[in-house]
N, C-alpha and C. Protein backbone atom coordinates (compact mmCIF):
# COMPACT_ATOMS: atom_id res chain seq x y z
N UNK A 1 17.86 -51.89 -4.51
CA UNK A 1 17.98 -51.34 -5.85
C UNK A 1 19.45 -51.37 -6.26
N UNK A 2 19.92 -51.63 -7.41
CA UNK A 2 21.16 -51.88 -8.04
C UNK A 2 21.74 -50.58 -7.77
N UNK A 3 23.08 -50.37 -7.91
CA UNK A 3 23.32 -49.18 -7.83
C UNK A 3 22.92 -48.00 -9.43
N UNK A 4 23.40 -48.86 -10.34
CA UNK A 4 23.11 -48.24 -11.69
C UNK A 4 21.33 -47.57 -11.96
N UNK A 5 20.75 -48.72 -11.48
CA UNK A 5 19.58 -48.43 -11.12
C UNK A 5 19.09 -46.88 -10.65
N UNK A 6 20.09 -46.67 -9.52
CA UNK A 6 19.92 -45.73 -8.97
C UNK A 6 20.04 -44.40 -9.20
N UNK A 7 21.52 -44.42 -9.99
CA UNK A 7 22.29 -43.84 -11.01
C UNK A 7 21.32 -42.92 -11.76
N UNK A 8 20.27 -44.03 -12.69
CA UNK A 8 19.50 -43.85 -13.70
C UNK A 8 18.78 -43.12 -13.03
N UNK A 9 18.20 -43.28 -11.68
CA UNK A 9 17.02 -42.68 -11.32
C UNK A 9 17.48 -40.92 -11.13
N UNK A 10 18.77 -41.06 -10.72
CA UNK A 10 19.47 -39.85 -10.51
C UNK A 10 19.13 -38.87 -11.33
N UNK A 11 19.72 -39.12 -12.64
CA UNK A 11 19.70 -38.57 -14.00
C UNK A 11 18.51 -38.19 -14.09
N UNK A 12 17.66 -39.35 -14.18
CA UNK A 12 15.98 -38.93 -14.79
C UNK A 12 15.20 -37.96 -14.02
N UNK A 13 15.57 -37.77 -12.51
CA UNK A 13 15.51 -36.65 -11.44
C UNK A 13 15.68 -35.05 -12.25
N UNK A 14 17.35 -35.59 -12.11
CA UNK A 14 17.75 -33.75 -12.48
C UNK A 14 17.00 -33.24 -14.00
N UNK A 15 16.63 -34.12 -14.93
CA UNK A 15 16.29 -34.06 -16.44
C UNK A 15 14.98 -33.30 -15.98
N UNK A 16 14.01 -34.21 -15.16
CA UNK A 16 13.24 -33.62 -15.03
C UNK A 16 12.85 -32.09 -14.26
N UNK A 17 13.91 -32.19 -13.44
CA UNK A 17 14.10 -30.69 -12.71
C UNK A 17 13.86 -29.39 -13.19
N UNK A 18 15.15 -29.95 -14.64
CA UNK A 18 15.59 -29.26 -15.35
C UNK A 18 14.60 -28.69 -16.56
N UNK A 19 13.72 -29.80 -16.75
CA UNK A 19 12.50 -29.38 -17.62
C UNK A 19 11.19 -28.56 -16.92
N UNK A 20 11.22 -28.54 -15.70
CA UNK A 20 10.37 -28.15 -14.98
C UNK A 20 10.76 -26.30 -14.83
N UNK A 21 11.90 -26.45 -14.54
CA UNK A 21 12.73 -25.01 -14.75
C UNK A 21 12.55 -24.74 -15.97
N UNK A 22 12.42 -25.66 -16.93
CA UNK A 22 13.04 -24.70 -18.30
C UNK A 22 11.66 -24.06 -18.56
N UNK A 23 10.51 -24.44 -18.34
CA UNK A 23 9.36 -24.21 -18.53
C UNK A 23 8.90 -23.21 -18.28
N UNK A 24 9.74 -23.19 -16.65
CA UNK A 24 8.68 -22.27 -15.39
C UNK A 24 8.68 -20.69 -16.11
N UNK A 25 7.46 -20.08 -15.97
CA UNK A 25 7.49 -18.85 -16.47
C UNK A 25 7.93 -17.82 -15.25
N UNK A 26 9.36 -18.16 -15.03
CA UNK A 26 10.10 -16.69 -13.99
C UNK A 26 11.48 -17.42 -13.98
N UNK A 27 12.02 -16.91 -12.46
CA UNK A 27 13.57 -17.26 -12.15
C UNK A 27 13.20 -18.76 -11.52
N UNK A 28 14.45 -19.60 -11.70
CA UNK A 28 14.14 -21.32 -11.14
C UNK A 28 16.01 -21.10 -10.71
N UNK A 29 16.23 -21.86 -9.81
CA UNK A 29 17.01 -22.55 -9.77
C UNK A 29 17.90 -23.74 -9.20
N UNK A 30 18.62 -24.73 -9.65
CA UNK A 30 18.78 -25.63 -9.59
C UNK A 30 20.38 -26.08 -9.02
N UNK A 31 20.64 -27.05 -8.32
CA UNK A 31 21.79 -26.84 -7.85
C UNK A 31 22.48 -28.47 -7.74
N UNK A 32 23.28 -28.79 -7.80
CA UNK A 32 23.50 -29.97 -7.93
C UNK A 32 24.58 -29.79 -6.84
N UNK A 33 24.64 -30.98 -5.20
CA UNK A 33 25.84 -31.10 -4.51
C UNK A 33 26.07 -33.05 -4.26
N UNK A 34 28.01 -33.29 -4.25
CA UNK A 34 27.73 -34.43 -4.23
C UNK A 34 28.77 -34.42 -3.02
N UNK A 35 28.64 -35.45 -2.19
CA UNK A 35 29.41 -35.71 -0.74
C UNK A 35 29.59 -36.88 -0.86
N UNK A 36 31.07 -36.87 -0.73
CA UNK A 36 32.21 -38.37 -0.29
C UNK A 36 31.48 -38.89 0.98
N UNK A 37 31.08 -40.15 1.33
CA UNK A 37 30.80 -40.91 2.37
C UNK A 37 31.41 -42.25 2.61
N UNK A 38 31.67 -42.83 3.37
CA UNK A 38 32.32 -43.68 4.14
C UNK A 38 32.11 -45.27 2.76
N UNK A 39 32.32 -46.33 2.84
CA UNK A 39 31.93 -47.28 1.70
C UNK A 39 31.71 -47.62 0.90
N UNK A 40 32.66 -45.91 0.42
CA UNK A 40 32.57 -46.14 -1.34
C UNK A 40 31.18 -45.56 -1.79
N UNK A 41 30.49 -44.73 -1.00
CA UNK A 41 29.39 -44.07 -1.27
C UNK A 41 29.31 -42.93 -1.68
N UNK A 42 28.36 -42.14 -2.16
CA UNK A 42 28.44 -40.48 -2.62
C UNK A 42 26.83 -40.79 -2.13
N UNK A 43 26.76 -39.36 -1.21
CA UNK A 43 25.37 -38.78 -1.35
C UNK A 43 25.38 -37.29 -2.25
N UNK A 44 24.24 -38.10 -3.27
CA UNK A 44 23.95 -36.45 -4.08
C UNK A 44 22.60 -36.17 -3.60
N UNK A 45 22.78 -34.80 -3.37
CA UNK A 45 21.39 -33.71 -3.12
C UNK A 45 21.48 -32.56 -4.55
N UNK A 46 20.39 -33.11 -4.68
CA UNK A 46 19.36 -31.83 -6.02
C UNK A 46 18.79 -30.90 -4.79
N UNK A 47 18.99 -29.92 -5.38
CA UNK A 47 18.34 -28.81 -4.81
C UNK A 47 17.44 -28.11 -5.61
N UNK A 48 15.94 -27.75 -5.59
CA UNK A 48 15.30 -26.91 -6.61
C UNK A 48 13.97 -26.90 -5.68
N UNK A 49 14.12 -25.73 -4.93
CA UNK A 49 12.90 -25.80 -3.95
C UNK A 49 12.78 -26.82 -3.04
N UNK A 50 13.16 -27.66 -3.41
CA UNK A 50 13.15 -28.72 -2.39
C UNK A 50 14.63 -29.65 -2.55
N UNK A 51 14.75 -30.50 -1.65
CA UNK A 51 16.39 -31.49 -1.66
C UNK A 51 15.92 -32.68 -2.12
N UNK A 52 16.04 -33.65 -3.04
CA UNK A 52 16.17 -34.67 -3.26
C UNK A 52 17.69 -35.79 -3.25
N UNK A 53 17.09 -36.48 -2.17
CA UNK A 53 18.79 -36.72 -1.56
C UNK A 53 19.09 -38.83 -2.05
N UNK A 54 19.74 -38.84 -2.09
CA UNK A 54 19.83 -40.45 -2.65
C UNK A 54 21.31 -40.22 -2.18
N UNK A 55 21.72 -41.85 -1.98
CA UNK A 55 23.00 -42.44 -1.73
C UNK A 55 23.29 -43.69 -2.84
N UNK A 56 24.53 -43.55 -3.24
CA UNK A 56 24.48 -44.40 -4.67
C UNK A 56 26.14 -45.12 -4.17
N UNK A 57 26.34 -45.91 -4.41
CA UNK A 57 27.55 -46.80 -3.97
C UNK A 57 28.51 -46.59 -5.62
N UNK A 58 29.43 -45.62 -5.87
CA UNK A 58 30.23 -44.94 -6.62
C UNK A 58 31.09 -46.19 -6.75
N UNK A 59 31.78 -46.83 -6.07
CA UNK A 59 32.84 -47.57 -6.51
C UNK A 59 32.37 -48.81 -7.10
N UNK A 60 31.68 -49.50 -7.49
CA UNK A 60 30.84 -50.28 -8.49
C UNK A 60 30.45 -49.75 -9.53
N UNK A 61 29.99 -48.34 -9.62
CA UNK A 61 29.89 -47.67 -10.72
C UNK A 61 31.25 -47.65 -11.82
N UNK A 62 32.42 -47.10 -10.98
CA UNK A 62 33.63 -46.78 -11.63
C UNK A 62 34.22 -47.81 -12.16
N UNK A 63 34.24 -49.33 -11.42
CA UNK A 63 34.75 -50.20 -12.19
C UNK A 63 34.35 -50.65 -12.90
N UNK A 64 32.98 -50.78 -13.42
CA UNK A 64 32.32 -50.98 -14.74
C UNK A 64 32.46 -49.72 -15.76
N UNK A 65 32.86 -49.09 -15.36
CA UNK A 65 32.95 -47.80 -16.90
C UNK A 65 34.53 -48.42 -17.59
N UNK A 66 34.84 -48.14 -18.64
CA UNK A 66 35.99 -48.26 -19.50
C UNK A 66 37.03 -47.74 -19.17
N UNK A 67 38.09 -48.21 -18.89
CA UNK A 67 39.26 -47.65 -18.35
C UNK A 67 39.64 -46.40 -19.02
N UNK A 68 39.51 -45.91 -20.38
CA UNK A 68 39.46 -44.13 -20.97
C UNK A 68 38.77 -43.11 -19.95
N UNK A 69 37.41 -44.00 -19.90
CA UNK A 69 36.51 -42.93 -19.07
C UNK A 69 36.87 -42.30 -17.72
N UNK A 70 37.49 -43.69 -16.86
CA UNK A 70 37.85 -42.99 -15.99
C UNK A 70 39.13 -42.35 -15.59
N UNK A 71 40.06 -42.35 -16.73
CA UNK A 71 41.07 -41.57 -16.70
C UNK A 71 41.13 -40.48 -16.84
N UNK A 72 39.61 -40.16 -17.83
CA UNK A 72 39.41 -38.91 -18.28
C UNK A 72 39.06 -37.74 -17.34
N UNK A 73 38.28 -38.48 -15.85
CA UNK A 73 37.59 -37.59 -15.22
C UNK A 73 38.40 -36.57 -14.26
């Protein structure tokens, strides 16, 4: 899987998390952690009752964004 690919899947994860929480009729909560790994990698874990864990190759990401963007971060 591409990394962007993955990226996307990321996003569409927490969105949905997040709609699942927004819904839930009580307390939810949601936690987002991301970890530096060896090859230019990040593992992010969602946390919300359960871990959803993916590894996404970050430094392919960064050099395709616009040089503003990543000055900005």
């Amino acid at each position: 899987m591409k990394p962007t690919n993955l990226v996307t899947e990321v996003k569409q994860q927490l969105e949905r998390l997040f709609d699942e929480l927004l819904i839930h009729d009580g307390y939810g909560d949601l936690r987002l952690e991301i970890r530096i790994l060896k090859r230019g990698q990040k593992e992010i874990i969602l946390h919300c009752g359960k871990q959803h864990r993916y590894v996404v190759d970050f430094q392919s990401i960064v050099n395709k964004l616009p040089k503003n963007e990543v000055n900005n971060q």
